[in-house]
C-alpha atoms as a PDB file:
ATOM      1  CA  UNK A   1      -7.393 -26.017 -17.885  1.00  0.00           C
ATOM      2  CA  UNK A   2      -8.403 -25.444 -21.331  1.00  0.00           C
ATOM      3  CA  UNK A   3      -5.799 -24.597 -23.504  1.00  0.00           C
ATOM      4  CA  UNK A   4      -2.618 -23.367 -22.951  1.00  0.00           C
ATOM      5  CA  UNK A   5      -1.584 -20.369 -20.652  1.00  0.00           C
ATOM      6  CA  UNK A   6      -1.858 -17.242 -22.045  1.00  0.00           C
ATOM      7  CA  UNK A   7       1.247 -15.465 -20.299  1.00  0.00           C
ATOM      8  CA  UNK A   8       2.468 -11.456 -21.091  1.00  0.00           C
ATOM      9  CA  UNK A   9       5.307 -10.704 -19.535  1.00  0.00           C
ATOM     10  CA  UNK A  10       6.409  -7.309 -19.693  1.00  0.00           C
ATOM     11  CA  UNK A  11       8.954  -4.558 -18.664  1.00  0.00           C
ATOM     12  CA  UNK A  12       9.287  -1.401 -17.505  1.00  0.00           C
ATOM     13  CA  UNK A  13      12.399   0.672 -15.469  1.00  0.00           C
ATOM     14  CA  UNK A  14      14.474  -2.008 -14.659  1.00  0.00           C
ATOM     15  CA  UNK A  15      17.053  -4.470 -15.922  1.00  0.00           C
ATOM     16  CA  UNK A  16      15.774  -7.468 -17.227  1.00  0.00           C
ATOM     17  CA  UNK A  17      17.043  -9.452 -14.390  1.00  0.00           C
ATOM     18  CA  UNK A  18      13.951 -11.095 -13.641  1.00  0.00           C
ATOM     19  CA  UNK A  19      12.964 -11.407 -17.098  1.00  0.00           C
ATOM     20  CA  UNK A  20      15.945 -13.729 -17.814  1.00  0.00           C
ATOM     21  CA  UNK A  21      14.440 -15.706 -15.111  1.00  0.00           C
ATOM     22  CA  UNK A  22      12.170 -17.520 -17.815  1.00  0.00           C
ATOM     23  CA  UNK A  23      15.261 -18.548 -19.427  1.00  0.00           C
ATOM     24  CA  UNK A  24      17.110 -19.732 -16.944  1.00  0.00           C
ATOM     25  CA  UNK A  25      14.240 -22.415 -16.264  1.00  0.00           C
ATOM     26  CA  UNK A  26      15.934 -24.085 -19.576  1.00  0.00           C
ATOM     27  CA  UNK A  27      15.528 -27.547 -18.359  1.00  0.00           C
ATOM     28  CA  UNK A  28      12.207 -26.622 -17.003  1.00  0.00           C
ATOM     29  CA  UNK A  29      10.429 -24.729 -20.751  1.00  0.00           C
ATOM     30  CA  UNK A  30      10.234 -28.188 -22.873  1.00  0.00           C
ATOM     31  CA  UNK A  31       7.965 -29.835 -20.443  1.00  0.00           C
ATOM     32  CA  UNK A  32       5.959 -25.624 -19.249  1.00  0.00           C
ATOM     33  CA  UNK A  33       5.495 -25.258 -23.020  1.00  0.00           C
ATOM     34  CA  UNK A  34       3.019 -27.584 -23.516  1.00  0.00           C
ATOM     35  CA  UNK A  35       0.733 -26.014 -21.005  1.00  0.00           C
ATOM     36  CA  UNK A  36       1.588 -22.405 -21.203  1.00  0.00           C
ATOM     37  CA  UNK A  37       2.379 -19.978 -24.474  1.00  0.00           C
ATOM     38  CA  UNK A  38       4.078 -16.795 -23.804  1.00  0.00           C
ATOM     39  CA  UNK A  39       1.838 -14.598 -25.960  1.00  0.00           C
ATOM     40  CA  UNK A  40       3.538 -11.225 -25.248  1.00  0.00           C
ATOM     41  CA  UNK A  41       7.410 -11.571 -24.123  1.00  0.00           C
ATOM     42  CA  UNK A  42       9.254  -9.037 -26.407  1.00  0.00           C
ATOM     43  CA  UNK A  43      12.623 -10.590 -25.113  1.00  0.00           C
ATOM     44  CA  UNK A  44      11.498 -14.123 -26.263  1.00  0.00           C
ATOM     45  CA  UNK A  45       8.384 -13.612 -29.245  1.00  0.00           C
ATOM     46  CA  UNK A  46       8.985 -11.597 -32.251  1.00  0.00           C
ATOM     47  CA  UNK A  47       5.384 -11.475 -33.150  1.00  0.00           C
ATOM     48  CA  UNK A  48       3.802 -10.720 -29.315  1.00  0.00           C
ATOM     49  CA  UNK A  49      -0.309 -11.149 -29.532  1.00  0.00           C
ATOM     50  CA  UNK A  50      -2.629  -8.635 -28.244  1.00  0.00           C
ATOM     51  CA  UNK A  51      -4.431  -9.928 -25.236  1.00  0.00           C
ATOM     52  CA  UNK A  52      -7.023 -10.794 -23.538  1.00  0.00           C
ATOM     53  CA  UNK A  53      -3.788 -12.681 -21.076  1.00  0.00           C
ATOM     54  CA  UNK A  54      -4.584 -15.188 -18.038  1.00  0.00           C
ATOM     55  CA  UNK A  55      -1.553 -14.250 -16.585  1.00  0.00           C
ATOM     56  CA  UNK A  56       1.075 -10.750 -17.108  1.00  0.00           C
ATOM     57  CA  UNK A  57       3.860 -10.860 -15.496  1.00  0.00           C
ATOM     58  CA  UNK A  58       5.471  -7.018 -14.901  1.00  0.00           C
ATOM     59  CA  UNK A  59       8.927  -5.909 -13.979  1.00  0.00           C
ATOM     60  CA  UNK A  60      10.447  -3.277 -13.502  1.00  0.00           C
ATOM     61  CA  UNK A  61       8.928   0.107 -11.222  1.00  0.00           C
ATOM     62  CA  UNK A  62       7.036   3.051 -12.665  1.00  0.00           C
ATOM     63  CA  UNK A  63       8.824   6.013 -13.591  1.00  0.00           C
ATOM     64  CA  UNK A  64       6.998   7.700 -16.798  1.00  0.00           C
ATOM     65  CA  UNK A  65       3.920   8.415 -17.836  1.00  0.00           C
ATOM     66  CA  UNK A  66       4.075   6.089 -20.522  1.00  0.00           C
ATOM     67  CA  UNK A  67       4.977   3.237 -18.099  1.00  0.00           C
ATOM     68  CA  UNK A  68       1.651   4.044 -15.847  1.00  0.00           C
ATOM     69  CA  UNK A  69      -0.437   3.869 -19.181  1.00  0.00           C
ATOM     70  CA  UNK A  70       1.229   0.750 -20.521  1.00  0.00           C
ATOM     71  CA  UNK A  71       0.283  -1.507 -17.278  1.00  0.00           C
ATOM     72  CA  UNK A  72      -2.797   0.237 -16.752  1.00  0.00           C
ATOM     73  CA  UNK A  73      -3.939  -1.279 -20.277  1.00  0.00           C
ATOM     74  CA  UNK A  74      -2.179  -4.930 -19.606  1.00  0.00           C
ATOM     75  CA  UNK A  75      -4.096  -4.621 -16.439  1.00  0.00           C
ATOM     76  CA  UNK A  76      -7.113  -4.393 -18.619  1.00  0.00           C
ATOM     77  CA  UNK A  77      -6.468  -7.447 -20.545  1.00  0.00           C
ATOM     78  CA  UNK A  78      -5.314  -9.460 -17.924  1.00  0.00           C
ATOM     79  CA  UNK A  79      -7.182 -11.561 -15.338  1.00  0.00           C
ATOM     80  CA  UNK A  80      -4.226 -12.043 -13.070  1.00  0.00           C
ATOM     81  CA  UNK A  81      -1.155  -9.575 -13.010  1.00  0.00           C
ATOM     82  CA  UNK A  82       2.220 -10.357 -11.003  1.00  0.00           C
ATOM     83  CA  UNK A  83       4.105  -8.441  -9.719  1.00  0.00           C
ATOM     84  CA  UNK A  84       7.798  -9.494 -10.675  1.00  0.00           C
ATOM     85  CA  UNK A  85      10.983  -8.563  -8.666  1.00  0.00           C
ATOM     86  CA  UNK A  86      12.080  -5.978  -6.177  1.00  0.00           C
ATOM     87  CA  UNK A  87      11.585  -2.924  -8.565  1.00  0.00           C
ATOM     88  CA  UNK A  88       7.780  -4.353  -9.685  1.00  0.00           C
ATOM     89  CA  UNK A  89       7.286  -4.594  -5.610  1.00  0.00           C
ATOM     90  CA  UNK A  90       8.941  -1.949  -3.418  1.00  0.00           C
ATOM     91  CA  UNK A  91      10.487   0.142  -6.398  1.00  0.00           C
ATOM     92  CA  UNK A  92      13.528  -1.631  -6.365  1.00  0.00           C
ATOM     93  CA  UNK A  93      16.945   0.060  -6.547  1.00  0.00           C
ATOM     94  CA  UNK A  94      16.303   2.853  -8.838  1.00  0.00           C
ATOM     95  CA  UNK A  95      13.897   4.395  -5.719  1.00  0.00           C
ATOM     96  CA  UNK A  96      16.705   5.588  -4.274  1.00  0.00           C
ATOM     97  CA  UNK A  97      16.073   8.493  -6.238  1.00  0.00           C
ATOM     98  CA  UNK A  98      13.059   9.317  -4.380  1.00  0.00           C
ATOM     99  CA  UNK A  99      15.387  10.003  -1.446  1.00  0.00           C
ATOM    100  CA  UNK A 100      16.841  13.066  -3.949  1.00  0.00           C
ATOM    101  CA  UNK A 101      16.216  15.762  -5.879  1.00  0.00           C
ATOM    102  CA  UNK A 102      15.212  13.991  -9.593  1.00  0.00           C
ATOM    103  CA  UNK A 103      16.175  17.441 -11.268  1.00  0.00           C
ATOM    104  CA  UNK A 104      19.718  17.842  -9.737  1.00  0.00           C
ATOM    105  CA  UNK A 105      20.027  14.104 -11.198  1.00  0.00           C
ATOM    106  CA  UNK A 106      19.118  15.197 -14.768  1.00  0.00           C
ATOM    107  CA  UNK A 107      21.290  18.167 -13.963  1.00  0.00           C
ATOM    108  CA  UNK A 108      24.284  16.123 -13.480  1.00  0.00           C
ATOM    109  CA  UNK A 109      23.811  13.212 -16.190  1.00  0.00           C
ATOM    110  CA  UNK A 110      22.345  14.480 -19.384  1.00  0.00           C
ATOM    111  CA  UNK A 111      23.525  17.384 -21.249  1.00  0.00           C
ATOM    112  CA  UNK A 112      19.796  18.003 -22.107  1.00  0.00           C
ATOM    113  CA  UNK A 113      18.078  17.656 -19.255  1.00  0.00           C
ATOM    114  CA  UNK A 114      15.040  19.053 -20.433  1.00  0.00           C
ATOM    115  CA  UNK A 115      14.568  16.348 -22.864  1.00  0.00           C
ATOM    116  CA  UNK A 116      13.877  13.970 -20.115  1.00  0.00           C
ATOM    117  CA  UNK A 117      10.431  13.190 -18.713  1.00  0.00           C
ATOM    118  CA  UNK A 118       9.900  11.107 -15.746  1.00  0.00           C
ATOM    119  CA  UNK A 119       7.786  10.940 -12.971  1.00  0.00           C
ATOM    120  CA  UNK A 120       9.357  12.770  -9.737  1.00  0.00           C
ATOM    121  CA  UNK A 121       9.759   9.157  -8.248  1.00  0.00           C
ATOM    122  CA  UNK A 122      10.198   5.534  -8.993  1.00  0.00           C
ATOM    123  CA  UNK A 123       7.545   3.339  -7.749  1.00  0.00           C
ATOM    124  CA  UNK A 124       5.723  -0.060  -7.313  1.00  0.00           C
ATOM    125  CA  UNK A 125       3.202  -1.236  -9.877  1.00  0.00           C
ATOM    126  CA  UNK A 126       0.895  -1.524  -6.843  1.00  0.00           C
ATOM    127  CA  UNK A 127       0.299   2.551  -6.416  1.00  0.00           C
ATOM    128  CA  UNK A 128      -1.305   2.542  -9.536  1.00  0.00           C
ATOM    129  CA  UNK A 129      -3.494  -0.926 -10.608  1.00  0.00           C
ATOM    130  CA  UNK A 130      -4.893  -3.859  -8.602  1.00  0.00           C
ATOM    131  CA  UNK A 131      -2.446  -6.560  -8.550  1.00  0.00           C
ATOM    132  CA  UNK A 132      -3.119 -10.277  -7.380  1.00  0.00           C
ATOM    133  CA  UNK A 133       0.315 -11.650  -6.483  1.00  0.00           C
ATOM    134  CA  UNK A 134       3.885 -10.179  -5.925  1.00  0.00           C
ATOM    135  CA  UNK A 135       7.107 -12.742  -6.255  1.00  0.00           C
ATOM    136  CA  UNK A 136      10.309 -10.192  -4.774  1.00  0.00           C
ATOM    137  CA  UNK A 137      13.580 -10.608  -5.157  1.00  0.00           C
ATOM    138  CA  UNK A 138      16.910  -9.240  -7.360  1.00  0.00           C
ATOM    139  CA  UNK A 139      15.995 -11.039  -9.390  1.00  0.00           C
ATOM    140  CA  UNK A 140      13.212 -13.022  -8.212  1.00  0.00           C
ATOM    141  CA  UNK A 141      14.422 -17.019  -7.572  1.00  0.00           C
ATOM    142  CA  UNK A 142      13.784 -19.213  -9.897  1.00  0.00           C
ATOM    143  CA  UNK A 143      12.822 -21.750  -8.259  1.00  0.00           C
ATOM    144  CA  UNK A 144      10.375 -19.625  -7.125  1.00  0.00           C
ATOM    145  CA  UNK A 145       9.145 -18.749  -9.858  1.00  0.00           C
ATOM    146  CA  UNK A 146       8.546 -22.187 -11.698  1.00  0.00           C
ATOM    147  CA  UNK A 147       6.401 -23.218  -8.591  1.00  0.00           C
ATOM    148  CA  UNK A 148       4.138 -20.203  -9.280  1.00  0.00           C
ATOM    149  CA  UNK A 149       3.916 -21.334 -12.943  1.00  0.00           C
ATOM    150  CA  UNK A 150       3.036 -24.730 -12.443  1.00  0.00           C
ATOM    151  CA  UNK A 151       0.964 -23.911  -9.660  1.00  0.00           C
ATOM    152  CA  UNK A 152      -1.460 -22.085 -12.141  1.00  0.00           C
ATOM    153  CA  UNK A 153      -1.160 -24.546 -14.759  1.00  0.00           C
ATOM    154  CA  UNK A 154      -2.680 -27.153 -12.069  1.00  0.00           C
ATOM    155  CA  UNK A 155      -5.283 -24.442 -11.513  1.00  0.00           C
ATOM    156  CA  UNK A 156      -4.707 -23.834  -7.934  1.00  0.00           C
ATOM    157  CA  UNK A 157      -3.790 -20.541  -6.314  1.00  0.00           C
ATOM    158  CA  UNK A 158      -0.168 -20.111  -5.515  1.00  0.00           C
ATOM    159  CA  UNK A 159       0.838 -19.748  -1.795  1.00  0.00           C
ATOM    160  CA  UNK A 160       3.785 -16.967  -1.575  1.00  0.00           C
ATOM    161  CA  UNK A 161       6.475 -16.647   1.392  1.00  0.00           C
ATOM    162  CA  UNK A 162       4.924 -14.144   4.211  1.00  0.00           C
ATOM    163  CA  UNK A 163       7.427 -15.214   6.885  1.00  0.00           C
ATOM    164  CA  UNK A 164      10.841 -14.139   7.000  1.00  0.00           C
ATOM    165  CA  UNK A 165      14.141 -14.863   6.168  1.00  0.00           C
ATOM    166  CA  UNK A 166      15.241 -15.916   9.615  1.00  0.00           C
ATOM    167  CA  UNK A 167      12.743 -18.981   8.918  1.00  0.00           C
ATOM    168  CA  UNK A 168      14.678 -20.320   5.694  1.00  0.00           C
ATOM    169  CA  UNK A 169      17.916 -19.719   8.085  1.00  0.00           C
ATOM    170  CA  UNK A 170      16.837 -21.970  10.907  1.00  0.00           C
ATOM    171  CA  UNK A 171      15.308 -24.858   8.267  1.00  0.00           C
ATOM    172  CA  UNK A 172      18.508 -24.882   6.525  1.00  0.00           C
ATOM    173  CA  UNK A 173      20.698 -24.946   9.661  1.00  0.00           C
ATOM    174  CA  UNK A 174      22.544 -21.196   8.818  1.00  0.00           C
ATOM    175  CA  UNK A 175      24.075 -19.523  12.049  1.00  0.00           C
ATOM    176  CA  UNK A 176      22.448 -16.367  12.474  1.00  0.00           C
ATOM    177  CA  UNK A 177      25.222 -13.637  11.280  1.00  0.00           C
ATOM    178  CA  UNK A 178      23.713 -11.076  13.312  1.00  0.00           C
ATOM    179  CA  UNK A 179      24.418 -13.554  16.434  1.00  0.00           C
ATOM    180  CA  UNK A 180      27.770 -15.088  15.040  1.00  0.00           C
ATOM    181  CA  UNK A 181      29.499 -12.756  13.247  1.00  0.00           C
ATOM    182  CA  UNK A 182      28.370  -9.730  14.493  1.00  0.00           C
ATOM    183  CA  UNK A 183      27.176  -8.553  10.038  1.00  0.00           C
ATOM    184  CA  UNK A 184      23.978  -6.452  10.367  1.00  0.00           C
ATOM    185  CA  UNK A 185      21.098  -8.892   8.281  1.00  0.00           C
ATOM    186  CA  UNK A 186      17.822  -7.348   7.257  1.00  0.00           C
ATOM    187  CA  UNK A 187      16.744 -10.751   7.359  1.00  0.00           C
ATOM    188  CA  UNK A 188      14.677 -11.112  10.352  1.00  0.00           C
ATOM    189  CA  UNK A 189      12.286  -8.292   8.771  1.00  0.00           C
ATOM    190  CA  UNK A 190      12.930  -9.503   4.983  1.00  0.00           C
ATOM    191  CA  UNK A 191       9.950 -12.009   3.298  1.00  0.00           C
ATOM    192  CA  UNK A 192      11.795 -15.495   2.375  1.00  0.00           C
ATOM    193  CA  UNK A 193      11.485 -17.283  -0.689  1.00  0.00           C
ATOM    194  CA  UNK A 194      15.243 -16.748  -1.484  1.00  0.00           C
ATOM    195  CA  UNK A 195      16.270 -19.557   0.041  1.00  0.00           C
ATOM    196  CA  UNK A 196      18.443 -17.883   2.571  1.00  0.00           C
ATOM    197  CA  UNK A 197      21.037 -17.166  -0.061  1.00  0.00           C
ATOM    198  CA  UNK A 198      23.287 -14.130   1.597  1.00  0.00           C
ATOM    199  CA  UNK A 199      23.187 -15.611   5.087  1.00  0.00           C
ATOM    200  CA  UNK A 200      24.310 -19.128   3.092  1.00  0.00           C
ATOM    201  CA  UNK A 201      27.244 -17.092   2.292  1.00  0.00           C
ATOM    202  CA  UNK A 202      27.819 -15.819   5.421  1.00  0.00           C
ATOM    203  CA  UNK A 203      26.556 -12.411   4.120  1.00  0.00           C
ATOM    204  CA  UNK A 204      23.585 -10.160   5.159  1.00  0.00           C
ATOM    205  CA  UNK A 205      20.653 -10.680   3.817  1.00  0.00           C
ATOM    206  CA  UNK A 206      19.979  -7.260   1.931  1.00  0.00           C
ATOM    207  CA  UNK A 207      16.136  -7.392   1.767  1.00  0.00           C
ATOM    208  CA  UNK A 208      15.730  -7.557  -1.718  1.00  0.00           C
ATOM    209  CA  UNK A 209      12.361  -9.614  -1.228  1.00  0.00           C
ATOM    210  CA  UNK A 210      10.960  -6.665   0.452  1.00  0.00           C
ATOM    211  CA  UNK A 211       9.108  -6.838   3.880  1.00  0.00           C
ATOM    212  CA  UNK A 212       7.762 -10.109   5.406  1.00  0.00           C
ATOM    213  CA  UNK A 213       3.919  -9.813   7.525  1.00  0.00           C
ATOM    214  CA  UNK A 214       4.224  -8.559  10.855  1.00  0.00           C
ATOM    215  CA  UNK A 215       7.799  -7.176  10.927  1.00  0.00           C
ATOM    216  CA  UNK A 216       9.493  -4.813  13.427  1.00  0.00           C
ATOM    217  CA  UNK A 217      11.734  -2.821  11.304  1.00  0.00           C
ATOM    218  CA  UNK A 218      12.674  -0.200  14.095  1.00  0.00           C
ATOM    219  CA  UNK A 219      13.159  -2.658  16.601  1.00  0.00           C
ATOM    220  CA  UNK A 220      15.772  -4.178  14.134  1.00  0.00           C
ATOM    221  CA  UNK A 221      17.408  -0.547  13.311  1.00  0.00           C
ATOM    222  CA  UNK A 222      17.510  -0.241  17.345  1.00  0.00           C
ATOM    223  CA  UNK A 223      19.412  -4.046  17.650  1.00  0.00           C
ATOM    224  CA  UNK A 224      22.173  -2.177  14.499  1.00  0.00           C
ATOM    225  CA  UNK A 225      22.492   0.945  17.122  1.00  0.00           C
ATOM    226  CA  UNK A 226      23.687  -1.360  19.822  1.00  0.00           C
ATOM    227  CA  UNK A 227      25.755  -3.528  17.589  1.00  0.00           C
ATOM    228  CA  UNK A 228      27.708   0.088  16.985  1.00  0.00           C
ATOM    229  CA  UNK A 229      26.290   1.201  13.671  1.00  0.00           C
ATOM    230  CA  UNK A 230      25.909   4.682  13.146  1.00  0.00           C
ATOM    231  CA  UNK A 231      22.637   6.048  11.959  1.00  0.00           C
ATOM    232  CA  UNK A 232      24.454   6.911   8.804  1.00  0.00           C
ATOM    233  CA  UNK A 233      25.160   3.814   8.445  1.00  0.00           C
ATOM    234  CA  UNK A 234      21.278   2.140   9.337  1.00  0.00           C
ATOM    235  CA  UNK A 235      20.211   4.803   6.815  1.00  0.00           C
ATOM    236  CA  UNK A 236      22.310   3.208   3.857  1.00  0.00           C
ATOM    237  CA  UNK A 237      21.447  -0.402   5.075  1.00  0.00           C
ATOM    238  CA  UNK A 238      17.579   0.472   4.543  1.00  0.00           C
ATOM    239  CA  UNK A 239      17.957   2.425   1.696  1.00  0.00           C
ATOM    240  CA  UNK A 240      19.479  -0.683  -0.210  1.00  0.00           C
ATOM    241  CA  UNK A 241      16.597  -2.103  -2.537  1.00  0.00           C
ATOM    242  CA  UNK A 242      13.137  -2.222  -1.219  1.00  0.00           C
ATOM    243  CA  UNK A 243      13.681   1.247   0.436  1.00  0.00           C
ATOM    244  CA  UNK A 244      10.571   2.657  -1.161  1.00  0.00           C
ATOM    245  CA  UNK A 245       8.819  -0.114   1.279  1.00  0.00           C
ATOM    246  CA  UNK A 246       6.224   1.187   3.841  1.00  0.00           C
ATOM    247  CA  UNK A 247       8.076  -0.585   6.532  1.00  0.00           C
ATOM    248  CA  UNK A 248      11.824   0.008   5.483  1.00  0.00           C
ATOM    249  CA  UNK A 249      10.642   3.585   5.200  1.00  0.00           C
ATOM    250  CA  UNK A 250       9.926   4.449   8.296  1.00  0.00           C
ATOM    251  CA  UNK A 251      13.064   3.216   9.517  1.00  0.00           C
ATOM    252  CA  UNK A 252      14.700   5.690   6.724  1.00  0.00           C
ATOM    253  CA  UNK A 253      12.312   8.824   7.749  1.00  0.00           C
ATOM    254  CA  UNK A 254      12.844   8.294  12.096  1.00  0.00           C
ATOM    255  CA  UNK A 255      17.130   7.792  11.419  1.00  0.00           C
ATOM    256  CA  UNK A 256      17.409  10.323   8.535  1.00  0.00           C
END
């Protein structure tokens, strides 16, 4: 590697969750900084640098105009772009709007409605630039996240979690809450790299890492029918944070 890193990291509809991330690595940065600078971090650099970037981070999902210009330029200057957290991924939470009518929204909220512009729906980074690597989550693990780091400070290409939750379960010895405690789990159709953490709990897993490869997502809705959810009830389940998710949707569109 020559040099040090040249890492953007930028943000669009969101809340900074995965942002603060960076900062949580505390005991991590002394040793990163010497091989990586972060030359565009608003949160962190009060003098950002234009680009050319090896690396830009984005979170957050697409919801203006301005926000589909801004990461269609960083996405000029960058030779790899990641994809950062559930909204940078599948859309995140704020997609639940695209499940409504935006206008009744700005209806409701803002005494001058007409003074807001936004796109009709909230929406991956992927539906509008090329982007080499997506790290889910709400927000995105940590641990995670400094692998991927030092990964491309070695100069090797990161491997990313494809399997599912359900995996991470068995490896850490987790009873299966679908199986012992009768809690519907998007896990078996969620991507891992969480490290279990809701079934650790004894909770659901919520699929905030969006979809693993090769999932059944209808054959999992069917297994919540027969457990005695209603469809109502599946509906809301799916809808949670990566419902803007090919595969989540068409669980969303056949029980809606």
């Amino acid at each position: 590697m020559k040099g040090r890193l040249r890492i953007a990291v930028i943000k669009l509809t969101s809340c900074s969750g995965c942002l603060i991330q960076f900062l949580n690595m505390e005991d991590e940065l002394p040793e990163l900084m010497k091989f990586i600078e972060f030359t565009y971090f608003l949160e962190v650099n009060s003098e950002p640098k234009s680009g050319p970037y090896d690396v830009t981070f984005i979170e957050g999902s697409v919801t203006t105009e301005e926000e589909v210009e801004l990461i269609k330029k960083f996405r000029s200057w960058s030779e790899v772009v990641v994809a950062l957290g559930a909204c940078s991924t599948t859309g995140g939470i704020q997609a639940l709007r695209n499940w409504s009518n935006v206008e009744e929204f700005k209806r409701y909220v803002y005494p001058r409605p007409e003074w807001i512009n936004t796109l009709d729906k909230s929406r991956p980074i992927s539906d509008f630039i090329k982007v080499d690597y997506e790290l889910g989550g709400c927000p995105v693990s940590r641990d995670l996240l400094s692998y991927f780091i030092r990964q491309l400070i070695k100069g090797k290409r990161p491997v990313t979690p494809t399997e599912s939750v359900c995996n991470e379960c068995k490896r850490k010895g987790i009873q299966c809450v679908i199986v012992s405690k009768g809690i519907p789990c998007l896990g078996p159709i969620t991507r891992a790299g969480c490290g279990a953490l809701c079934p650790s709990f004894g909770r659901g897993c919520y699929g905030c890492q969006g979809p693993a490869r090769c999932v059944n997502p209808l054959a999992l809705a069917k297994r919540f029918e027969e457990m005695g959810l209603s469809k109502e009830d599946i509906v809301l389940i799916f809808k949670g944070i990566s419902s803007w998710s090919k595969e989540f949707r068409e669980v969303i569109e056949r029980y809606g």
